[in-house]
N, C-alpha and C. Protein backbone atom coordinates (compact mmCIF):
# COMPACT_ATOMS: atom_id res chain seq x y z
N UNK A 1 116.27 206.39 42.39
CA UNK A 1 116.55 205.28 43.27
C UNK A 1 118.02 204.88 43.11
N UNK A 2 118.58 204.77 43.84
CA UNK A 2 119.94 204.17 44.30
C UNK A 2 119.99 202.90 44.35
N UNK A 3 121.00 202.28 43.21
CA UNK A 3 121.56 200.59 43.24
C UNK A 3 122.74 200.59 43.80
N UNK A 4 121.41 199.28 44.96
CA UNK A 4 122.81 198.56 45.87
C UNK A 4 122.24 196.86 45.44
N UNK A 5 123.78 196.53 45.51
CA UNK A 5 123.82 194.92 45.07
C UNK A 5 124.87 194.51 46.53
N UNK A 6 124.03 193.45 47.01
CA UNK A 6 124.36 192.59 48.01
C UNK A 6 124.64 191.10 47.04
N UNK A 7 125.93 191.01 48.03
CA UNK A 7 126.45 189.11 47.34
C UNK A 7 126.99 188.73 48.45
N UNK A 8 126.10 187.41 47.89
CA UNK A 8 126.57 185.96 48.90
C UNK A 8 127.66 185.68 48.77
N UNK A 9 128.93 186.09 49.53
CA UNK A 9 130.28 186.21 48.51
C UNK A 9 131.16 185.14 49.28
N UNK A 10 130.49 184.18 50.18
CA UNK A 10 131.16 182.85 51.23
C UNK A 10 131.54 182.14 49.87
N UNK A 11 130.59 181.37 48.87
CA UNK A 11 131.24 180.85 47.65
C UNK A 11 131.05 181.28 46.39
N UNK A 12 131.21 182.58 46.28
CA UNK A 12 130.85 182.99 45.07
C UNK A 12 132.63 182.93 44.07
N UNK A 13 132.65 182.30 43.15
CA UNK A 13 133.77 182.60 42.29
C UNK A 13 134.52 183.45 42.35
N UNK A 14 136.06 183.06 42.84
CA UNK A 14 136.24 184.20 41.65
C UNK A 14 136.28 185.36 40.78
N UNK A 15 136.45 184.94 39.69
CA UNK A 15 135.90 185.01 38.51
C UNK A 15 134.44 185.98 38.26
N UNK A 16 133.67 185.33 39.04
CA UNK A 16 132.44 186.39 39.72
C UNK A 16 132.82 187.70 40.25
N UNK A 17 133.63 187.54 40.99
CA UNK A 17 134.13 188.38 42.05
C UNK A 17 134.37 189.86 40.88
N UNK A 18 135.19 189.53 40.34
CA UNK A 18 136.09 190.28 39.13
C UNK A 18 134.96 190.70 38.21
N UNK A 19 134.37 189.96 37.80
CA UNK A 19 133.22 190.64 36.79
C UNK A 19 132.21 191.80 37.63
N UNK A 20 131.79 191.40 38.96
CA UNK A 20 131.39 192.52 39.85
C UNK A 20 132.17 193.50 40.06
N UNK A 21 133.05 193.28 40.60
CA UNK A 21 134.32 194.47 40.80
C UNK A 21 134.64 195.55 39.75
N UNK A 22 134.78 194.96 38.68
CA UNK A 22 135.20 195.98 37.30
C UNK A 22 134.16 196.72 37.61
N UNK A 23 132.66 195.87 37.31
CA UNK A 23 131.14 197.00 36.49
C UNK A 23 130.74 197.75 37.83
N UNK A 24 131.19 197.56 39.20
CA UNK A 24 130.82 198.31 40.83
C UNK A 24 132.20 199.34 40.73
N UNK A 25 133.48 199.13 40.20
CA UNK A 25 133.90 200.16 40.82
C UNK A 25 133.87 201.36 39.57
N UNK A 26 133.72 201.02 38.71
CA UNK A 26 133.39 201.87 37.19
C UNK A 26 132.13 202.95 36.85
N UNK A 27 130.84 202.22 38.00
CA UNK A 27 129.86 203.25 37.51
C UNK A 27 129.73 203.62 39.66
N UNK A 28 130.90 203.14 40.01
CA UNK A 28 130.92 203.62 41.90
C UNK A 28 129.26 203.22 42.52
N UNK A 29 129.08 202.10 42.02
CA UNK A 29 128.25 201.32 42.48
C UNK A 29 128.30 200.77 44.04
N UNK A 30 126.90 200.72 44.95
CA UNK A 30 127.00 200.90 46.09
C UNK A 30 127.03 199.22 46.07
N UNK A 31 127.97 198.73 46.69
CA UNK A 31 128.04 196.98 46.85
C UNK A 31 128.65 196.49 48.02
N UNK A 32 128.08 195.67 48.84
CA UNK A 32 128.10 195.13 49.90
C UNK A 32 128.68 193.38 50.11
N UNK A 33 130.06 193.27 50.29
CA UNK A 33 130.25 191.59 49.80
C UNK A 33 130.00 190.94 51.12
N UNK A 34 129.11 189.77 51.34
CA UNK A 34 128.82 189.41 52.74
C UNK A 34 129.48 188.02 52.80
N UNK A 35 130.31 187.64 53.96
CA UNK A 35 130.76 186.69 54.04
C UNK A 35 131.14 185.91 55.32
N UNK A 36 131.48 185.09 56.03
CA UNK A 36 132.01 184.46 57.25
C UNK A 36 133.70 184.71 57.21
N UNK A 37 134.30 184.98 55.96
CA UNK A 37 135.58 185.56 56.42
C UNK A 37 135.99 186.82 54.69
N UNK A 38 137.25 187.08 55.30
CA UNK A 38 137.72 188.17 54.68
C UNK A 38 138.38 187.95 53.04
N UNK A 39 137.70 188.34 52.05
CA UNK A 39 137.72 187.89 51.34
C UNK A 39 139.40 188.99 50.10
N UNK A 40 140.41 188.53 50.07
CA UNK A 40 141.65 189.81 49.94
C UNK A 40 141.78 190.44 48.46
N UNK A 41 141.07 189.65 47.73
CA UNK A 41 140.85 190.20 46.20
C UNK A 41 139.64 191.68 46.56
N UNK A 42 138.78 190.93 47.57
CA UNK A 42 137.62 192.40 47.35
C UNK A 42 137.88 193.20 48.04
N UNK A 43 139.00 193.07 49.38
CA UNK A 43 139.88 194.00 49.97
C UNK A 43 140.63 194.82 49.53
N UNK A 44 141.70 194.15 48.62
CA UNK A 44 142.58 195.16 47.57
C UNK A 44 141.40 196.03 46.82
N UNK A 45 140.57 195.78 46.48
CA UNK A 45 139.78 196.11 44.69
C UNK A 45 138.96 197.66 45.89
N UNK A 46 138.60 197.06 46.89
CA UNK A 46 138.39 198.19 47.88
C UNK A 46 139.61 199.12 48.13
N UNK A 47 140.94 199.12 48.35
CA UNK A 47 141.72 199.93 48.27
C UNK A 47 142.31 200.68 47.53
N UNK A 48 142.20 199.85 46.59
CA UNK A 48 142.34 200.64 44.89
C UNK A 48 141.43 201.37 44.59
N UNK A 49 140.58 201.27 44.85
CA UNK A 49 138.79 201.91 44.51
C UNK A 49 138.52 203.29 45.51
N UNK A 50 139.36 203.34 46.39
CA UNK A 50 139.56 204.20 47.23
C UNK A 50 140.70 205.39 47.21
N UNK A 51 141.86 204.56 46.76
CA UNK A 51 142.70 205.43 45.57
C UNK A 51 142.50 206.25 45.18
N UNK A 52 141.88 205.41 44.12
CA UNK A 52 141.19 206.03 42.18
C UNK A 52 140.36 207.27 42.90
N UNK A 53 139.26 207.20 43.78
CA UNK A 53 138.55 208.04 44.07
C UNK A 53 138.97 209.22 44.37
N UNK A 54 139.94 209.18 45.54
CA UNK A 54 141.26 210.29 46.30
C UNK A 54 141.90 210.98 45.28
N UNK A 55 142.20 210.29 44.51
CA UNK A 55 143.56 210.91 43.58
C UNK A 55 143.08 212.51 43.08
N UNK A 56 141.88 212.73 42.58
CA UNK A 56 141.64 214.02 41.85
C UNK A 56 141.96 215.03 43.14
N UNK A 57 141.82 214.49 44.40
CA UNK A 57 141.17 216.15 45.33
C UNK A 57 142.44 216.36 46.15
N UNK A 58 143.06 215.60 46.15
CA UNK A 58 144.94 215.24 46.39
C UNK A 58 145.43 217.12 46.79
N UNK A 59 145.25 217.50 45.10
CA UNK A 59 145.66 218.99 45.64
C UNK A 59 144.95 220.14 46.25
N UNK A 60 143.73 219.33 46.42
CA UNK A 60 142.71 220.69 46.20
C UNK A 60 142.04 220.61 47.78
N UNK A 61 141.66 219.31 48.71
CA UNK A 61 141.47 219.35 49.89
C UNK A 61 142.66 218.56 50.77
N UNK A 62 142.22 219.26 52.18
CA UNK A 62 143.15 218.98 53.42
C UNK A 62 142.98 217.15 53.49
N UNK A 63 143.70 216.62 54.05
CA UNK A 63 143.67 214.61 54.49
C UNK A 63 142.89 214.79 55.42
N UNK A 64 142.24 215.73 55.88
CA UNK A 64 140.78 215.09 56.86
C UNK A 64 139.64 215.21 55.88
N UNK A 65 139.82 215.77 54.91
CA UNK A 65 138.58 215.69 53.69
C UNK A 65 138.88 214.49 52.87
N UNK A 66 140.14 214.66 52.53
CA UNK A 66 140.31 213.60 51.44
C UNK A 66 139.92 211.96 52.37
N UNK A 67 139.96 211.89 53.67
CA UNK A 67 140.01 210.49 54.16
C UNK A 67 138.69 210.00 54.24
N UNK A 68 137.93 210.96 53.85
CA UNK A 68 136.36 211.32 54.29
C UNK A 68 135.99 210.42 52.87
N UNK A 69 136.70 210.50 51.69
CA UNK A 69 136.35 209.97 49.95
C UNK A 69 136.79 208.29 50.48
N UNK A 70 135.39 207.59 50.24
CA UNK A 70 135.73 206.08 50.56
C UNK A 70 135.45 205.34 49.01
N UNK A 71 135.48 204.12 49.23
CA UNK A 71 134.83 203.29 48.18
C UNK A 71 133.12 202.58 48.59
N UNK A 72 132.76 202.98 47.49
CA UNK A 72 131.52 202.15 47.68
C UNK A 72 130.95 200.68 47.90
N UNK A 73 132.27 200.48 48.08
CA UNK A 73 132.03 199.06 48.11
C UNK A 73 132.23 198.44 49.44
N UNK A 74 132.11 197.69 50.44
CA UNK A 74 132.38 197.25 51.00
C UNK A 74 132.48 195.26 51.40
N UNK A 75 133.10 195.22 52.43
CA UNK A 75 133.17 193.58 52.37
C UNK A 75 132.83 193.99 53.85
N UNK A 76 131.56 192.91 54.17
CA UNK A 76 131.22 192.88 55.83
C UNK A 76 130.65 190.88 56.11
N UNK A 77 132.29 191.38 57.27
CA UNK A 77 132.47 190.14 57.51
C UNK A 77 131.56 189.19 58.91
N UNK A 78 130.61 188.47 58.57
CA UNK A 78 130.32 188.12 59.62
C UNK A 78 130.52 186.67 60.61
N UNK A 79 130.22 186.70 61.92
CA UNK A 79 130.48 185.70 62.07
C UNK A 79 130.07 184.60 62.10
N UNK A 80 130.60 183.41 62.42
CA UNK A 80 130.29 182.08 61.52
C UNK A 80 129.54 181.50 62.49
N UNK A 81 128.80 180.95 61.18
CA UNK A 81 127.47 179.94 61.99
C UNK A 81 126.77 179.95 60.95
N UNK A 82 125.73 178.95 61.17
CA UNK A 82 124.85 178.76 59.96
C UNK A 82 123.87 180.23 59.60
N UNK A 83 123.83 180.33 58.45
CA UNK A 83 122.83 181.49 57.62
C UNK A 83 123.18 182.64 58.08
N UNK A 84 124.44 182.93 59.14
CA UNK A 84 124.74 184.12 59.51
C UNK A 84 124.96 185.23 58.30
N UNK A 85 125.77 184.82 57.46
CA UNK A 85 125.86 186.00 56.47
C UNK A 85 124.45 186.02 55.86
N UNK A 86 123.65 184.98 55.51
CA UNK A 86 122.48 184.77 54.69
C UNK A 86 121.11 185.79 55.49
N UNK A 87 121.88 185.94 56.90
CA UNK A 87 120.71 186.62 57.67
C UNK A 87 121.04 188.13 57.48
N UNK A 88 122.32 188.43 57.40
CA UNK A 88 122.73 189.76 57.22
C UNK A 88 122.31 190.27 56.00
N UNK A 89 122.30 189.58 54.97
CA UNK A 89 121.75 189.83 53.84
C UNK A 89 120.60 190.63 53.92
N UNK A 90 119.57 189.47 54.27
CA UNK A 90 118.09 189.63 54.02
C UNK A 90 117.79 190.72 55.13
N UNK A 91 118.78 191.15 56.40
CA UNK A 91 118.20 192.35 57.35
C UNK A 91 118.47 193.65 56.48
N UNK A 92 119.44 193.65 55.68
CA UNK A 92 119.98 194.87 54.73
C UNK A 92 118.98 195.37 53.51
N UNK A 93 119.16 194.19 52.77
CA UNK A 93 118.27 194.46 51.34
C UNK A 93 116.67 194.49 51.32
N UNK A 94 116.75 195.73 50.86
CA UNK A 94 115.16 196.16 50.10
C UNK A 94 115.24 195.98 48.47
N UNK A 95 113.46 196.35 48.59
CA UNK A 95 112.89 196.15 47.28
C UNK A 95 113.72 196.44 46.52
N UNK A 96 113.70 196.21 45.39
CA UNK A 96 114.72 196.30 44.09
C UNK A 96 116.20 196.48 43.97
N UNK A 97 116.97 196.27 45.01
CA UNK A 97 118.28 196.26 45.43
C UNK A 97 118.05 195.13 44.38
N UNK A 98 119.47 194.62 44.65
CA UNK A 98 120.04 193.36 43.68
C UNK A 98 120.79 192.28 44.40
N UNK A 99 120.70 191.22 44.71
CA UNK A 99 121.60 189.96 45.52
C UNK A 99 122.17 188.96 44.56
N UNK A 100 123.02 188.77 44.49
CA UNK A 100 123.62 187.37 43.94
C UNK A 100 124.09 186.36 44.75
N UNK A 101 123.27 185.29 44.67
CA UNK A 101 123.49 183.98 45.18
C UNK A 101 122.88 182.73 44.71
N UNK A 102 124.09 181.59 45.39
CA UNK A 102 123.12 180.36 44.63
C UNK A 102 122.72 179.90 45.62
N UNK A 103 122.42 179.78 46.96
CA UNK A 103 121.46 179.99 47.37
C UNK A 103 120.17 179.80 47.81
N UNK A 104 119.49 178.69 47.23
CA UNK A 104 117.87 179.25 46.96
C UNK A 104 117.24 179.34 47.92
N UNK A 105 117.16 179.10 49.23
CA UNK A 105 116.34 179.36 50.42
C UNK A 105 116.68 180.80 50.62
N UNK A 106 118.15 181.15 50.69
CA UNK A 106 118.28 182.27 50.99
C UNK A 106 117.34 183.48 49.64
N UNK A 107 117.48 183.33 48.58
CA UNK A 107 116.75 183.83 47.20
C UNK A 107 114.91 184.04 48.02
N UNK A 108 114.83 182.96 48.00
CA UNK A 108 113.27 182.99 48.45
C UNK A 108 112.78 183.77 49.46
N UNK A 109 114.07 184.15 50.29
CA UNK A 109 113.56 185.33 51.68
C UNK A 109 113.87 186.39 50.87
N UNK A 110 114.64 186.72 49.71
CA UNK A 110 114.88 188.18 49.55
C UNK A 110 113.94 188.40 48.30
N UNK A 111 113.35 187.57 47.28
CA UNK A 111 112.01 187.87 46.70
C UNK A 111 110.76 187.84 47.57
N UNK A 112 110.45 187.57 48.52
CA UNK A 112 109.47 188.16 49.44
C UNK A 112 109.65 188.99 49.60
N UNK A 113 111.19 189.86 50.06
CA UNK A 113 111.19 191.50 50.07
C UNK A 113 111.16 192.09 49.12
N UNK A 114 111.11 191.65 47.69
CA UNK A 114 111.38 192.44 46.61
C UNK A 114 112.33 192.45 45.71
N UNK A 115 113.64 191.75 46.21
CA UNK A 115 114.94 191.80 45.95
C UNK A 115 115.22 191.12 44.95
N UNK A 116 115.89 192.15 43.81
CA UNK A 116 116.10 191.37 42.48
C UNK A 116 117.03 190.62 42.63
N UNK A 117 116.98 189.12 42.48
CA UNK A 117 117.76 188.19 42.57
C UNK A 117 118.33 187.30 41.14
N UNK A 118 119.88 187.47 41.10
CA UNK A 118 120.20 186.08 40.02
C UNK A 118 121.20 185.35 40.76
N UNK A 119 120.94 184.12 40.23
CA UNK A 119 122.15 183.45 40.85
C UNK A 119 123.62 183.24 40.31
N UNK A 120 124.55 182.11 40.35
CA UNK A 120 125.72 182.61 39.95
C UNK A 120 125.79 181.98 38.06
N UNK A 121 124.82 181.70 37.78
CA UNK A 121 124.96 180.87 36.21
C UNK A 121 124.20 181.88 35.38
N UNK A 122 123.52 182.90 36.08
CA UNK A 122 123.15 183.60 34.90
C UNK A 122 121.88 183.94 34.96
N UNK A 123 120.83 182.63 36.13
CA UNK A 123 119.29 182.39 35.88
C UNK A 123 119.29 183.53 37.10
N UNK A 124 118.39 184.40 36.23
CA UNK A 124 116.75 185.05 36.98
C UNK A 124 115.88 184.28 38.25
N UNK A 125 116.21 184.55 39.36
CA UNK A 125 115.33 184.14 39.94
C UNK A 125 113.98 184.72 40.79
N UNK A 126 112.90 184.52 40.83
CA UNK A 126 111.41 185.53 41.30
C UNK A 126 110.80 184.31 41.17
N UNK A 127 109.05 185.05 41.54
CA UNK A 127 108.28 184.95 41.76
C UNK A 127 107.69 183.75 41.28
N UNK A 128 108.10 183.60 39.70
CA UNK A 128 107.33 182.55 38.59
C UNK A 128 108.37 181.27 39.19
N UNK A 129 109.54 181.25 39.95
CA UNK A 129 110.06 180.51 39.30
C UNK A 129 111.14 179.85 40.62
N UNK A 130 110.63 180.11 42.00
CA UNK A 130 111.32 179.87 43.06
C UNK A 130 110.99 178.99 44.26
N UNK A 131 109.26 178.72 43.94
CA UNK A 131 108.96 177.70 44.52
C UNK A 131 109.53 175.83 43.86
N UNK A 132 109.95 175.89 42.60
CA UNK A 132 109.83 175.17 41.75
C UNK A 132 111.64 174.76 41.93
N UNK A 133 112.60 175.44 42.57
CA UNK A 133 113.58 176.06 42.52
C UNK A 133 113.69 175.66 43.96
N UNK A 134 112.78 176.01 44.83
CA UNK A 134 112.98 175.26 46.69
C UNK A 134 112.83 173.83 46.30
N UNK A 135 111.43 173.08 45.48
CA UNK A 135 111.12 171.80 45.56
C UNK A 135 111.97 170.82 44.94
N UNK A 136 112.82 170.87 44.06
CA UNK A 136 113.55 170.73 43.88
C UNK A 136 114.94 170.33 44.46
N UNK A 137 115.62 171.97 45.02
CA UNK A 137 116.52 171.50 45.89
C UNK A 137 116.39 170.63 46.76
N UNK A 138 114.80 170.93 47.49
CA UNK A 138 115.01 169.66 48.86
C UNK A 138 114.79 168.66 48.41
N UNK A 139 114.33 168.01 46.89
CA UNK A 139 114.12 166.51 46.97
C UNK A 139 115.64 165.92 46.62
N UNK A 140 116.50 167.07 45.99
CA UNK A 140 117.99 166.67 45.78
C UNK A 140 118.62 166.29 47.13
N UNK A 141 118.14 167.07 47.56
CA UNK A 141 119.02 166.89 49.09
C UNK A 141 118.49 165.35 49.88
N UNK A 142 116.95 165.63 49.61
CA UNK A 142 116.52 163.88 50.43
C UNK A 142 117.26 162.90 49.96
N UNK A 143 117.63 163.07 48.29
CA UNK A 143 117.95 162.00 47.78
C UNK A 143 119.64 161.71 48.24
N UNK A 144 119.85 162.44 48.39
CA UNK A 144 121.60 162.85 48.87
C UNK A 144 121.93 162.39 50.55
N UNK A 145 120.97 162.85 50.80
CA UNK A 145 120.62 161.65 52.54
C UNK A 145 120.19 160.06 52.27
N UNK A 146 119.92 160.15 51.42
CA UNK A 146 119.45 159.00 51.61
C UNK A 146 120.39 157.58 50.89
N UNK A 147 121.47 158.66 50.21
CA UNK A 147 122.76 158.39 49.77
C UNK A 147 122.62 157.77 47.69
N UNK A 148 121.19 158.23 47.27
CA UNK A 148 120.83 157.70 46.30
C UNK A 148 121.28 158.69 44.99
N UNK A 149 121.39 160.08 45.12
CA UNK A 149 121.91 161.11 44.56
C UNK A 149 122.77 161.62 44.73
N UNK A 150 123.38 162.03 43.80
CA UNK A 150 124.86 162.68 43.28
C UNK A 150 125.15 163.56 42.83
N UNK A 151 124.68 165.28 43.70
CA UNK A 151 124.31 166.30 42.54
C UNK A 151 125.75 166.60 42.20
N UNK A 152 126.50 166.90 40.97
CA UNK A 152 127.33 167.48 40.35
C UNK A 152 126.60 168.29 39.26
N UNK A 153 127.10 169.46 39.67
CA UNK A 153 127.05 170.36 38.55
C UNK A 153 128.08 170.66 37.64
N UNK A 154 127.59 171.55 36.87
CA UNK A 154 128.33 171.65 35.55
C UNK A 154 129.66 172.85 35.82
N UNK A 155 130.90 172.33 35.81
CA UNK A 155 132.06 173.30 35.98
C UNK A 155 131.32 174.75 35.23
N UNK A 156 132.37 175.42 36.11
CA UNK A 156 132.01 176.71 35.10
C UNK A 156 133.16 176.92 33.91
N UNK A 157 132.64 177.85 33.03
CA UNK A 157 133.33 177.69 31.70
C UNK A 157 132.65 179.30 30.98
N UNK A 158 133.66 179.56 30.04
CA UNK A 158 133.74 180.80 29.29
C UNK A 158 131.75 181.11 28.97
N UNK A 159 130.61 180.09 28.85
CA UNK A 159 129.83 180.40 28.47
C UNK A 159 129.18 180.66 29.95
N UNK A 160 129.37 180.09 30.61
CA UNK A 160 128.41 180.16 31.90
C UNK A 160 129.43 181.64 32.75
N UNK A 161 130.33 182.16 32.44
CA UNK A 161 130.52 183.14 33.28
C UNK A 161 129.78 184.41 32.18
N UNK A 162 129.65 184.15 30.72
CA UNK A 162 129.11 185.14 29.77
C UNK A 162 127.44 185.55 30.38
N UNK A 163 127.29 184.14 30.74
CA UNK A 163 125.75 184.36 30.97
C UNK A 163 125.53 184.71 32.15
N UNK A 164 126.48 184.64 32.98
CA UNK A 164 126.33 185.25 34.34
C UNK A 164 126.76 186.96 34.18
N UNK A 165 127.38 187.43 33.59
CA UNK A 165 127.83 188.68 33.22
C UNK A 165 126.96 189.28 32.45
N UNK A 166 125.78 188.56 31.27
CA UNK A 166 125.03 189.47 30.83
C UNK A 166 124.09 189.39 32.07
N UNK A 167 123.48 188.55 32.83
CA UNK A 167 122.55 188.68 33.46
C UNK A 167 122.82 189.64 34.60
N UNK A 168 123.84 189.74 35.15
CA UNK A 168 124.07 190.82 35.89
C UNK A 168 124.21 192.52 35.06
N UNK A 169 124.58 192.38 34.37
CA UNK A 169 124.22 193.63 33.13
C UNK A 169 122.60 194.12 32.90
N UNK A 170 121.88 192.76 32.90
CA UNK A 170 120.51 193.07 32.48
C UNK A 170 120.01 193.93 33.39
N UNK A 171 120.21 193.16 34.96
CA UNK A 171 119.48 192.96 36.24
C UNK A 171 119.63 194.39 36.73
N UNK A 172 121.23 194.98 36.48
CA UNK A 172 121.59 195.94 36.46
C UNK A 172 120.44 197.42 35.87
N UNK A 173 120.64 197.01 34.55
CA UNK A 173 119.58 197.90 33.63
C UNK A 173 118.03 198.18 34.31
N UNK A 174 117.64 196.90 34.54
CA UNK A 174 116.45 196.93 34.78
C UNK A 174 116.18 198.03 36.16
N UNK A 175 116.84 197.38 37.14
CA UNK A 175 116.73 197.99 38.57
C UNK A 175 117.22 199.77 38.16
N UNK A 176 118.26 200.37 37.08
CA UNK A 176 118.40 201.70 37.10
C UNK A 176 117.20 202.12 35.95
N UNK A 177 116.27 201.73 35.63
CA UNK A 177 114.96 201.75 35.29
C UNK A 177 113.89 202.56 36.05
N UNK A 178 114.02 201.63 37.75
CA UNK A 178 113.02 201.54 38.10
C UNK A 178 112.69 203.11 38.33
C-alpha cells in the first residue's frame, strides 16, 4: 500500500509545514498540501524536491525524460469559499491515507472514510474519540455566540511541535504497516 498524506494546509504552521516537508521529501512521500491560496515555502520545497530528484539522470536521459521526474509532493490550490479545500480533501482521501488537520468536522468526514487522522498538537484522532471532539467544539462555539466564551489556546512551543512530530512519525509507521 502506498502513503499519501493530505493537509489542511489554509492554517497549518509553519513550522508544521517544515517538519512535513523534511520526513515527505526524504522517504519521496506522496503529499498533497490543500489550500485556498498558494502557499511559497511548499512551492520552493516542491522545486527543490524536483531538483534533488533530476540531478542523478542529468547525464544519462534526454530533458523530455528528465522533465517527466516530478516531486511527490504537491500544493493544490483551491478556490475560496467555505469547506472548499475541506471538500477537496475528503473527495481525494481513502482508507488509511493520512490527513492533518485541526479541523474537527472536517476529521469526522475523513474517519468515516477510514482516514488516519492527527491534528496539529500531536492528538490522534478516530473513532473512540471524535464524537466527544464535535460536542465539544460546538458547545465552545455556542458559548462564543453567545459572547460568554473565550477559546484561547495554548501557543505553540518546542513541546507541542515534538508531539506533533512524533505523532506524525507514529501515524506514519503505523499506516506503512498496514
Amino acid at each position: 500500500m502506498e502513503l499519501i498524506i493530505y493537509l489542511d494546509a489554509d492554517s497549518l504552521p509553519l513550522k508544521h509545514r517544515e517538519i512535513i516537508l523534511k520526513r515527505c521529501i526524504k522517504e519521496n512521500i506522496i503529499t498533497f498540501f490543500v489550500a485556498d491560496r498558494e502557499l511559497k515555502d511548499v512551492k520552493e520545497a516542491i522545486k527543490q524536491h524536483t531538483i534533488m530528484l533530476r540531478s542523478p539522470y542529468r547525464a544519462t536521459l534526454d530533458n523530455q525524460e528528465i522533465r517527466k521526474i516530478k516531486s511527490s509532493i504537491e500544493m493544490i490550490v483551491v478556490e475560496g469559499g467555505v469547506n472548499a479545500a475541506d471538500d477537496r480533501i475528503v473527495s481525494l482521501a481513502n482508507k488509511n491515507n493520512l490527513c492533518i488537520t485541526h479541523d474537527i468536522p472536517l476529521a469526522a468526514r475523513l474517519i468515516e472514510k477510514g482516514v488516519v487522522v492527527i491534528d496539529d498538537r500531536g492528538n490522534r484522532l478516530d473513532k473512540s474519540n471524535i464524537n466527544e471532539r464535535l460536542s465539544i467544539r460546538d458547545t465552545q462555539m455556542t458559548l462564543r455566540e453567545m459572547g460568554i466564551f473565550n477559546d484561547k489556546q495554548k501557543q505553540f512551543d518546542l513541546k507541542t511541535y515534538n508531539a506533533f512530530a512524533n505523532a506524525f512519525d507514529k501515524a506514519i509507521s503505523e499506516i506503512k504497516r498496514l
